[in-house]
Protein backbone atom coordinates (compact mmCIF):
# COMPACT_ATOMS: atom_id res chain seq x y z
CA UNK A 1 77.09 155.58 -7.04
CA UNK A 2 74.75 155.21 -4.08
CA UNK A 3 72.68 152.05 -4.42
CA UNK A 4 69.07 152.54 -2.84
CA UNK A 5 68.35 150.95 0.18
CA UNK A 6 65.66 148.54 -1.97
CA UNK A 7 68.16 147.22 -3.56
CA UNK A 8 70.40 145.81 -0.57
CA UNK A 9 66.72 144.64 0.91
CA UNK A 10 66.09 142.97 -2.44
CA UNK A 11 69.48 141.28 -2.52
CA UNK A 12 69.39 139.99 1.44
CA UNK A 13 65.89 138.46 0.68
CA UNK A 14 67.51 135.51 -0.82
CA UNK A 15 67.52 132.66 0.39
CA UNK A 16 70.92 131.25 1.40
CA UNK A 17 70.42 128.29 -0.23
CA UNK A 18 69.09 129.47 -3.11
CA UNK A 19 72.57 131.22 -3.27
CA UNK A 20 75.07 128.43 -2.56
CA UNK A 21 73.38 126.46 -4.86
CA UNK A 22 73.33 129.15 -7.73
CA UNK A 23 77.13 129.36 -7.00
CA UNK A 24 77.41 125.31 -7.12
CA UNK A 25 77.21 124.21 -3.68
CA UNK A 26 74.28 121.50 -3.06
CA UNK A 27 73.82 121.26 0.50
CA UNK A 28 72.90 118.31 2.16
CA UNK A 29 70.31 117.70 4.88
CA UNK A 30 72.34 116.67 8.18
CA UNK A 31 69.83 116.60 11.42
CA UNK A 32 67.99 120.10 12.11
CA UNK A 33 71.16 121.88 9.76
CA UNK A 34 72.62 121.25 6.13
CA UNK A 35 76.44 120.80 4.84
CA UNK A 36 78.90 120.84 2.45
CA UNK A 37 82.41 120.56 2.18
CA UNK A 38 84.18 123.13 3.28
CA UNK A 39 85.58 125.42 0.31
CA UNK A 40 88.14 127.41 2.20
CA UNK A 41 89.98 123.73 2.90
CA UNK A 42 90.63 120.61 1.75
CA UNK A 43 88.45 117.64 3.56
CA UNK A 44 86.38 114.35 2.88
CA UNK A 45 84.13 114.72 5.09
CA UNK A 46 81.16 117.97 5.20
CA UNK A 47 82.15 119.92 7.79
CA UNK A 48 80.50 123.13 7.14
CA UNK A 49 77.14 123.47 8.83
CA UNK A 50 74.71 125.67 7.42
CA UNK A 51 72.15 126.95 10.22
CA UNK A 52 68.86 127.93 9.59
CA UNK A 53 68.89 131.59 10.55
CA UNK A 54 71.28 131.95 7.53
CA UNK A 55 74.57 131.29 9.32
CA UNK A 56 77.47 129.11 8.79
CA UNK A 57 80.35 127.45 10.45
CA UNK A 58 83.31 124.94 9.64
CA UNK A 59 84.10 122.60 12.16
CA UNK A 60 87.60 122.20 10.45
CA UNK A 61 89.36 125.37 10.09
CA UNK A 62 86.92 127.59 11.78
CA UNK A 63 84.95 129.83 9.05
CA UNK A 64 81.71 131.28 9.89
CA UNK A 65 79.25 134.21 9.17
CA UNK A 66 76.62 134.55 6.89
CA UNK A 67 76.32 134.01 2.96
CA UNK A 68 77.79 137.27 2.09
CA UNK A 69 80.71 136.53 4.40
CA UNK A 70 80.65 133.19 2.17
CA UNK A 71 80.87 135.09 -0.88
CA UNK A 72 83.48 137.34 0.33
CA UNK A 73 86.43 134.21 1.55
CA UNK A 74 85.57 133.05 -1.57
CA UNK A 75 85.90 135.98 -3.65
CA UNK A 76 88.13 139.01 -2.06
CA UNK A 77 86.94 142.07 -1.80
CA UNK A 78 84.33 143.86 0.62
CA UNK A 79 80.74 143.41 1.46
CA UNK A 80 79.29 145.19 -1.68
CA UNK A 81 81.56 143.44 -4.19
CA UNK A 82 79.52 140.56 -2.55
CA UNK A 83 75.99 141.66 -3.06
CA UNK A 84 76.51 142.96 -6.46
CA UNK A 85 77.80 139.39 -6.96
CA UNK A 86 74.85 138.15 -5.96
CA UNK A 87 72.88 140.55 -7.40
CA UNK A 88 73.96 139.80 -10.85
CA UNK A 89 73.42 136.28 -10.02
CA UNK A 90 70.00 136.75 -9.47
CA UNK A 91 69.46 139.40 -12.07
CA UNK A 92 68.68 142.05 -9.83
CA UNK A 93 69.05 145.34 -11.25
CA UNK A 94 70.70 148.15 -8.99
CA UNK A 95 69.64 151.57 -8.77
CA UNK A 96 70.62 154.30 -7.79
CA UNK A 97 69.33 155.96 -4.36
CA UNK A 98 67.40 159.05 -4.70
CA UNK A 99 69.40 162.35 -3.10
CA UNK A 100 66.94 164.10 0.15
């Protein structure tokens, strides 16, 4: 199934945040950027700097991209097993693209 391009446009219109705290992540203001503890290892201390153009990076072990990137180390998988995740997390519907 083709999902329409709406859909994907829907999905990337979330805010970040809104999405790492849906998934049970509460960032934490830090200077200009937020943090958390990094997921993908163990630490005390936040390390993961969130930026505000949507990116990430851990200043431990060296993770970064974007919140579907986040989605996907945590999960498996590829980039639309990540925004249906999200998706569903936000109840957004998908459907289907129409044929030309």
């Amino acid at each position: 199934m083709h999902l329409s391009l709406q859909y994907y446009i829907d999905v990337r219109a979330i805010h970040w945040v809104d999405v790492l705290n849906r998934l049970g992540y509460h960032p934490k203001k830090r200077g200009k950027a937020l943090v958390i503890r990094c997921v993908f290892h163990k630490e005390t201390t936040a390390s993961l700097t969130l930026y505000r153009g949507g990116r990430f990076v851990c200043h431990g072990c060296g993770k970064d991209g974007d919140v579907f990137d986040f989605v996907l180390y945590r999960m498996g998988g590829d980039s639309r097993k990540a925004i249906r995740f999200i998706a569903k997390k936000f109840g957004i519907i998908p459907n289907k693209a129409k044929e030309s």
